[in-house]
C-alpha atoms as a PDB file:
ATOM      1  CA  UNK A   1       5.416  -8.717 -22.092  1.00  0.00           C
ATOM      2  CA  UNK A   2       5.296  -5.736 -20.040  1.00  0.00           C
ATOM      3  CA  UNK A   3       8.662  -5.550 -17.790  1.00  0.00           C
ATOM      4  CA  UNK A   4       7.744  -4.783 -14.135  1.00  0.00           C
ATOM      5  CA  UNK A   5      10.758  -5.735 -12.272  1.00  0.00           C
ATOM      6  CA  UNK A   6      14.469  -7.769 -13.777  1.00  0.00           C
ATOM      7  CA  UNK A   7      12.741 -11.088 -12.937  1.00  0.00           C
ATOM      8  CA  UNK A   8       9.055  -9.973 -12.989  1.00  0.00           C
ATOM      9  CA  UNK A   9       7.167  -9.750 -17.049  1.00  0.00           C
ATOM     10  CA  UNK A  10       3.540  -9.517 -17.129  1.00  0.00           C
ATOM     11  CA  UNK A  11       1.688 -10.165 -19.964  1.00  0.00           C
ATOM     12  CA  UNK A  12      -0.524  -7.378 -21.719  1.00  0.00           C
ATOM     13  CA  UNK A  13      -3.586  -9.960 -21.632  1.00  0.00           C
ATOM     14  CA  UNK A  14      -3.585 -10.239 -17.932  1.00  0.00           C
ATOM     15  CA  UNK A  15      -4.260  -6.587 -17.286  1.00  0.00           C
ATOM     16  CA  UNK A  16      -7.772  -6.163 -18.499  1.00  0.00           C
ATOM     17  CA  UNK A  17      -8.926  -2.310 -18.973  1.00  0.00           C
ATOM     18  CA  UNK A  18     -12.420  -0.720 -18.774  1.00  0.00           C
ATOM     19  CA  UNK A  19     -13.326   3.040 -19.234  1.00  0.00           C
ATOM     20  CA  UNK A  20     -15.905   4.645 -17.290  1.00  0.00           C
ATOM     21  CA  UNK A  21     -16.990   8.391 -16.866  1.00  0.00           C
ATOM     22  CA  UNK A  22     -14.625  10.166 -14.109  1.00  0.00           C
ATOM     23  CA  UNK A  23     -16.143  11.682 -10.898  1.00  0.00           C
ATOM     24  CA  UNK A  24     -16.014  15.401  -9.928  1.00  0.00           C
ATOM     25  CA  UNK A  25     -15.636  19.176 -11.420  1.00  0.00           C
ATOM     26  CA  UNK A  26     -15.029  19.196 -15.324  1.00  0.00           C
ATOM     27  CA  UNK A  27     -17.663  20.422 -16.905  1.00  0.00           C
ATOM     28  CA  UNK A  28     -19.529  18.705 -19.959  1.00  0.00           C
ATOM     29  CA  UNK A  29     -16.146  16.832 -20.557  1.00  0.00           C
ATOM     30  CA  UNK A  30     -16.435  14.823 -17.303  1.00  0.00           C
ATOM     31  CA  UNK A  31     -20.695  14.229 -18.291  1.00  0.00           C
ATOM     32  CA  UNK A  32     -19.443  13.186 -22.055  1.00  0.00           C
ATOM     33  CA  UNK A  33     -16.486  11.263 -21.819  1.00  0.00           C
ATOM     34  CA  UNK A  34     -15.513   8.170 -20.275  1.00  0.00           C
ATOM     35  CA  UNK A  35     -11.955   9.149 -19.440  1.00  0.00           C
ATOM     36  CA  UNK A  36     -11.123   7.853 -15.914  1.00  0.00           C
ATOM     37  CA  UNK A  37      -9.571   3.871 -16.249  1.00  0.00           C
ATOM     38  CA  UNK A  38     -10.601   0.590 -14.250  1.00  0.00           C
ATOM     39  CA  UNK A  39      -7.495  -1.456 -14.003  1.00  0.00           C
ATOM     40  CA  UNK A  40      -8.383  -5.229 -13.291  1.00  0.00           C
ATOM     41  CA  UNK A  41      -5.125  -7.445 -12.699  1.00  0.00           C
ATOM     42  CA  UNK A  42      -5.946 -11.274 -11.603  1.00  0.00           C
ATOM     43  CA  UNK A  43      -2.318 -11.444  -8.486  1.00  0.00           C
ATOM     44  CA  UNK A  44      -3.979 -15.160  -7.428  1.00  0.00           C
ATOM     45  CA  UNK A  45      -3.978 -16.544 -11.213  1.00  0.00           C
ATOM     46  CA  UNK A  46      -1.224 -15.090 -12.536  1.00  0.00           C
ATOM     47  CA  UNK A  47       1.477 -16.850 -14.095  1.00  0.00           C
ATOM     48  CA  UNK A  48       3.979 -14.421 -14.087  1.00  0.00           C
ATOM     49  CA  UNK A  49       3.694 -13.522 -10.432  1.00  0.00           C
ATOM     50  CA  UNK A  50       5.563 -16.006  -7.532  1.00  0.00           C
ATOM     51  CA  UNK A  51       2.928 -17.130  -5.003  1.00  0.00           C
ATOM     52  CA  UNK A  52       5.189 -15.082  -2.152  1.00  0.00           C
ATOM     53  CA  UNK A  53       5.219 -11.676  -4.152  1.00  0.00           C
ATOM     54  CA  UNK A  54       0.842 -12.274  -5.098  1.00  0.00           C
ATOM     55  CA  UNK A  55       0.263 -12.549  -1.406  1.00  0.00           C
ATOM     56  CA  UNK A  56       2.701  -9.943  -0.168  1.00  0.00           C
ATOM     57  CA  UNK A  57       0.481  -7.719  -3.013  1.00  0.00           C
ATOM     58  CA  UNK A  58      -2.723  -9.067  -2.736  1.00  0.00           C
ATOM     59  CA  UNK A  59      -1.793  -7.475   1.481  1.00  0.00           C
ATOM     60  CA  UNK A  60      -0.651  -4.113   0.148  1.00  0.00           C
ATOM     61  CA  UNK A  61      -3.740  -3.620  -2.057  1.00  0.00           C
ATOM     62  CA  UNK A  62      -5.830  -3.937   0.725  1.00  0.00           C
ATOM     63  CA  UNK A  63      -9.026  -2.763  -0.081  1.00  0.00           C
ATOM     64  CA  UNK A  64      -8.529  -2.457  -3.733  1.00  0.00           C
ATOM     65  CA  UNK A  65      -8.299  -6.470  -3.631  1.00  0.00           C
ATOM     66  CA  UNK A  66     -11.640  -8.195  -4.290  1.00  0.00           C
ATOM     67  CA  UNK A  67     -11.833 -11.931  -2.496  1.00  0.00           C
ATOM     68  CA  UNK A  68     -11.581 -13.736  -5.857  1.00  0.00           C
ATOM     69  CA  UNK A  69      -7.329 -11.952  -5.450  1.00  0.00           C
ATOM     70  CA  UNK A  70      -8.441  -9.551  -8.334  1.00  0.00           C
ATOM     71  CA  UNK A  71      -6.491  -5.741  -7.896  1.00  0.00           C
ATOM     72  CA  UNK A  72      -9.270  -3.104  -8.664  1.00  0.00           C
ATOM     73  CA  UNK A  73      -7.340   0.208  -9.548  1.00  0.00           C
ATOM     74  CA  UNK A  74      -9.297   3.069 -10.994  1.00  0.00           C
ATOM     75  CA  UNK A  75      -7.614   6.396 -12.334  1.00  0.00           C
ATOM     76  CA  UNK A  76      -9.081   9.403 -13.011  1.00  0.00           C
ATOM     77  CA  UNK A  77      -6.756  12.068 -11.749  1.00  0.00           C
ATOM     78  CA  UNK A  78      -5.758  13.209 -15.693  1.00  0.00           C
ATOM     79  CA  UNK A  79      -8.512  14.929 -18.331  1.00  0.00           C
ATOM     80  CA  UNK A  80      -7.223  12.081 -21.227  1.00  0.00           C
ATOM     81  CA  UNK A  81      -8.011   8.490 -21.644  1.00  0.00           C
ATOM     82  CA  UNK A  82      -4.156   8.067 -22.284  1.00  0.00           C
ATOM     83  CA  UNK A  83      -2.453   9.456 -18.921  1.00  0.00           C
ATOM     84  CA  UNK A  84      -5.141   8.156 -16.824  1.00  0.00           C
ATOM     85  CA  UNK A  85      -4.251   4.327 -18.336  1.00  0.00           C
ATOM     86  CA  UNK A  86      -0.741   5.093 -17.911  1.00  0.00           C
ATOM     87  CA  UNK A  87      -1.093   6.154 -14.230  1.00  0.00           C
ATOM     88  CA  UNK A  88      -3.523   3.163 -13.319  1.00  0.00           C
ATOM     89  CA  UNK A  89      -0.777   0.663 -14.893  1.00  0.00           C
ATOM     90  CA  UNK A  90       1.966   2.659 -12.971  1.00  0.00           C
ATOM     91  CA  UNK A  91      -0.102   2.165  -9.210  1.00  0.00           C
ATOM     92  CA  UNK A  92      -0.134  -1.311 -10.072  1.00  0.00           C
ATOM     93  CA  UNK A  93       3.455  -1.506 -11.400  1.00  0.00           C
ATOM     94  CA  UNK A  94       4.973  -0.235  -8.061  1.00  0.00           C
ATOM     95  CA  UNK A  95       2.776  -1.802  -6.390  1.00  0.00           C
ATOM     96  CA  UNK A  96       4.210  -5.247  -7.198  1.00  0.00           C
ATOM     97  CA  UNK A  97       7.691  -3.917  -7.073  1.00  0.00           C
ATOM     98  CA  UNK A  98       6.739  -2.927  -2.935  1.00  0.00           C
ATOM     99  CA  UNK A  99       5.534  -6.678  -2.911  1.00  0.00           C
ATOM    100  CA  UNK A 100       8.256  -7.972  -4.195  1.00  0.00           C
ATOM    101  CA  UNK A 101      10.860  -6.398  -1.563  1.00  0.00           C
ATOM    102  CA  UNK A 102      10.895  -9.384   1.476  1.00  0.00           C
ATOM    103  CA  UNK A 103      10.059  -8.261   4.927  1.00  0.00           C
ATOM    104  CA  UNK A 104      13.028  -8.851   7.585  1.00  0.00           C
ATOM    105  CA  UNK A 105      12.024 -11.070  10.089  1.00  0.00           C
ATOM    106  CA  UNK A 106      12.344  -9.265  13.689  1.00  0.00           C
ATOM    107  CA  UNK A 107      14.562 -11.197  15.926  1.00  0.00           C
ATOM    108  CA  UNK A 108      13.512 -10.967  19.797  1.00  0.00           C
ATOM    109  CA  UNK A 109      16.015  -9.222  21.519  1.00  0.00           C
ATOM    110  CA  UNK A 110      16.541  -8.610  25.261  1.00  0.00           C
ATOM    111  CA  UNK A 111      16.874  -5.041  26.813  1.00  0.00           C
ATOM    112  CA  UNK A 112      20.154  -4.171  28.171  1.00  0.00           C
ATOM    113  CA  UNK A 113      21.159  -3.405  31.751  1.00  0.00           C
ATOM    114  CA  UNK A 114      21.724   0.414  31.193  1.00  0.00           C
ATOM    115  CA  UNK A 115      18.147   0.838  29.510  1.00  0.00           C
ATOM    116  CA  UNK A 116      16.607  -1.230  32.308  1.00  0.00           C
ATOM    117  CA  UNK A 117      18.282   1.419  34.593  1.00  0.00           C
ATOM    118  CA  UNK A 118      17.681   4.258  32.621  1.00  0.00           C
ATOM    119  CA  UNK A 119      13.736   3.489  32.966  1.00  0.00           C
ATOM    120  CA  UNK A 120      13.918   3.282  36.509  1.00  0.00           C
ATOM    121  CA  UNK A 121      15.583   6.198  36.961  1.00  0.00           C
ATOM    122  CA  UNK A 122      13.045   8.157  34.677  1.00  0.00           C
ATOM    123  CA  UNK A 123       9.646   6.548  36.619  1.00  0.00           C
ATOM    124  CA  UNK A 124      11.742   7.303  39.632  1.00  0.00           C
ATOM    125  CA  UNK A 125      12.230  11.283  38.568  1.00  0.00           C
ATOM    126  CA  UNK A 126       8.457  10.923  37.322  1.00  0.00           C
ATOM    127  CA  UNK A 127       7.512  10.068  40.086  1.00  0.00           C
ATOM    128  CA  UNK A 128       9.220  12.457  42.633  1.00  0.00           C
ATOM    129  CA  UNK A 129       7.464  15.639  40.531  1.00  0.00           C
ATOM    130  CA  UNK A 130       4.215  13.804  40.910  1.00  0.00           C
ATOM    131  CA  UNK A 131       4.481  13.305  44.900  1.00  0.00           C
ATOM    132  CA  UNK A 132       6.014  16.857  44.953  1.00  0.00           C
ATOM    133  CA  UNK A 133       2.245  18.385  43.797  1.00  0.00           C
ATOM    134  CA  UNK A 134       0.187  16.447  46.333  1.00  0.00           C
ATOM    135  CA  UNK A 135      -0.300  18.262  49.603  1.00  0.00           C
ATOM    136  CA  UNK A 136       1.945  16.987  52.328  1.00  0.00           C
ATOM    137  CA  UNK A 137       0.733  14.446  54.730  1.00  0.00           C
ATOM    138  CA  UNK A 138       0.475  14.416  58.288  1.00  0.00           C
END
């Protein structure tokens, strides 16, 4: 079990890991080895994960989510196998810790008297300098 948050475990068999060759400058290293990491973590069939938290994640994953609720996350900032896995598990670690934070719902409020007259006063003021550039009238 891989400890994500104090309540949150996953387990190592739900992350499944695939190497392919990295993108971009590198040489012969980038055309030989498959270094960068494809991260594949299933947030709408996971046991470990509270149905709240998977869709508050599957929302912050946006476009790495697939439809199936499978988190896509490729890696391939690092030259090694090793620190590209590690960095691929970390996006996906803190991204479950963001989902797991709940949202405060807003609470309508009502403007007060003073900022009601403070924004009349400012279109007021607004207004006078706009009147004050048009030629006068006769």
């Amino acid at each position: 079990m891989i400890p994500v948050t104090h309540r949150i475990q996953l387990d190592e068999r739900e992350l499944e890991e695939s190497f392919i060759r990295a993108s971009g400058p590198g040489g012969q290293n980038v055309n030989k080895v498959s270094t960068a990491v494809q991260l594949r973590f299933n947030a709408r069939g996971s046991p470990n994960l509270p149905d709240d938290v998977a869709i508050r994640l599957l929302k912050l994953a946006g476009h790495r989510a697939t439809q199936d609720g499978v988190i896509v996350i490729t890696a391939q900032e690092f030259r090694s196998q090793d620190r590209n896995r590690s960095a691929a598990r970390e996006i996906l670690f803190e991204l479950i810790r963001r989902a797991t934070v709940v949202p405060i719902k807003r609470r309508a409020t009502r403007p007060t008297l003073g900022s009601k007259e403070r924004r009349l006063d400012a279109k007021k003021s607004r207004s006078g300098i706009k009147a004050a550039r048009r030629p006068p009238s006769e």
